[in-house]
Protein backbone atom coordinates (compact mmCIF):
# COMPACT_ATOMS: atom_id res chain seq x y z
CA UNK A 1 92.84 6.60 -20.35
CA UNK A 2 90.10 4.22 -21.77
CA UNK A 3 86.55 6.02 -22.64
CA UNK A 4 83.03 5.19 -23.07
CA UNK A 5 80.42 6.97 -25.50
CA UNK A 6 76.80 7.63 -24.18
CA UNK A 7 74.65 8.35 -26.23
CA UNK A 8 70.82 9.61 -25.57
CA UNK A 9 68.66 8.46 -28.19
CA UNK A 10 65.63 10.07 -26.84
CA UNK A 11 64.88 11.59 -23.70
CA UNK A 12 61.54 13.44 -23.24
CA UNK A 13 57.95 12.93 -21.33
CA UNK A 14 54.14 13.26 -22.75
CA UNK A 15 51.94 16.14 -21.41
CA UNK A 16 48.68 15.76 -23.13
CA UNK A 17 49.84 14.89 -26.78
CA UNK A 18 52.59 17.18 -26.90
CA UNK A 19 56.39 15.94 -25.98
CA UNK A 20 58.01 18.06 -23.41
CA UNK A 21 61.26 18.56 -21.52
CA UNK A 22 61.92 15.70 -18.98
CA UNK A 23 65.15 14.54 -16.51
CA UNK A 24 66.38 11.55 -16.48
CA UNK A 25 69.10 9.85 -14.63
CA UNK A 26 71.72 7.35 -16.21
CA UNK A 27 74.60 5.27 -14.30
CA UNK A 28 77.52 3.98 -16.90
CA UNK A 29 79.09 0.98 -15.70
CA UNK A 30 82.18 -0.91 -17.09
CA UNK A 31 82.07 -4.42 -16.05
CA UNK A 32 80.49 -4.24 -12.76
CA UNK A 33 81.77 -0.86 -11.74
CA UNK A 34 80.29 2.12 -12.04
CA UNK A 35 82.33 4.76 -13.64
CA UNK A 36 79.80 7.65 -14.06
CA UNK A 37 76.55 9.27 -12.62
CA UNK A 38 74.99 11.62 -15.22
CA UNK A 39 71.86 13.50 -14.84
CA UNK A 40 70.36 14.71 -18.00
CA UNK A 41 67.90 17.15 -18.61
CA UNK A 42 66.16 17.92 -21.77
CA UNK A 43 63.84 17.06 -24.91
CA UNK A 44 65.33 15.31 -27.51
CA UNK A 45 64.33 12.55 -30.49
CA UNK A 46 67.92 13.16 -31.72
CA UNK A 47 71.03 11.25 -30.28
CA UNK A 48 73.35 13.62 -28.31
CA UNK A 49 76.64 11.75 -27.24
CA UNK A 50 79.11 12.43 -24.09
CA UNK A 51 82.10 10.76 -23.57
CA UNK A 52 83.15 9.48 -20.39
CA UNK A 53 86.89 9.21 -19.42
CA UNK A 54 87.57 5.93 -17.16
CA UNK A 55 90.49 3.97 -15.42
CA UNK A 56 89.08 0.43 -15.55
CA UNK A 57 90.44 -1.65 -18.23
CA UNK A 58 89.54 -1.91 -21.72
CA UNK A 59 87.59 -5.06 -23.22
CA UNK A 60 85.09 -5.23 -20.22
CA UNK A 61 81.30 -5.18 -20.87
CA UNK A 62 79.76 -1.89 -20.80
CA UNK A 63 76.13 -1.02 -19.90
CA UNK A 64 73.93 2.02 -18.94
CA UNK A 65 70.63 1.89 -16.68
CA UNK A 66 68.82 4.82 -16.01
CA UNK A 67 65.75 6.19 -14.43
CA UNK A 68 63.51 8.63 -16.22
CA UNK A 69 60.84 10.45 -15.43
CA UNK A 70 59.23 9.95 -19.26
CA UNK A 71 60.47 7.94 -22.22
CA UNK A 72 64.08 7.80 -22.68
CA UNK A 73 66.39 5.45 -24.45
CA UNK A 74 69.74 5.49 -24.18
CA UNK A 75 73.52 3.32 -25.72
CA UNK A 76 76.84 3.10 -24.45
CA UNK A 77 80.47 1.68 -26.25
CA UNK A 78 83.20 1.51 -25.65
CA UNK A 79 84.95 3.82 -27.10
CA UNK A 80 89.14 4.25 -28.58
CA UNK A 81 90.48 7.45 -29.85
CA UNK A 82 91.05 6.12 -33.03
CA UNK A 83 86.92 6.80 -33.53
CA UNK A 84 88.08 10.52 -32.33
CA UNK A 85 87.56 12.76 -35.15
CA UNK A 86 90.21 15.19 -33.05
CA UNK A 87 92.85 12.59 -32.94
């Protein structure tokens, strides 16, 4: 099974001038198809990975979009188990 890694840079909205929790809502797609619908909620300025387990095959272009309601920024790759530190 191929995967991809998401990782959320930094998620979070401005009240005032203090950062706060926010949601935001990010759609994985390999090649053109989308493979994974994840809603994230939280404050972070830290990257926090996921991995995503897929079926479509390996090599293709892989993207994220995503809608937040603040500042977010977000990465995916593809990603092979040889980068699994539990392999």
């Amino acid at each position: 099974m191929a995967r991809v890694k998401l990782t959320v840079r930094r998620l979070y909205a401005l009240r005032g001038e203090r950062m706060v929790s926010t949601r935001a809502t990010a759609r994985v797609f390999v090649g053109e198809t989308l493979i994974a619908t994840e809603d994230i909620t939280g404050l972070t300025e830290s990257p926090v990975s996921k991995y995503l387990d897929h079926d479509q095959a390996e090599g293709q272009p892989v993207r994220v979009e995503w809608d937040c309601e603040g500042i977010a920024d977000m990465a995916v790759v593809e990603w092979h188990d040889v980068h699994d530190s539990r392999s």
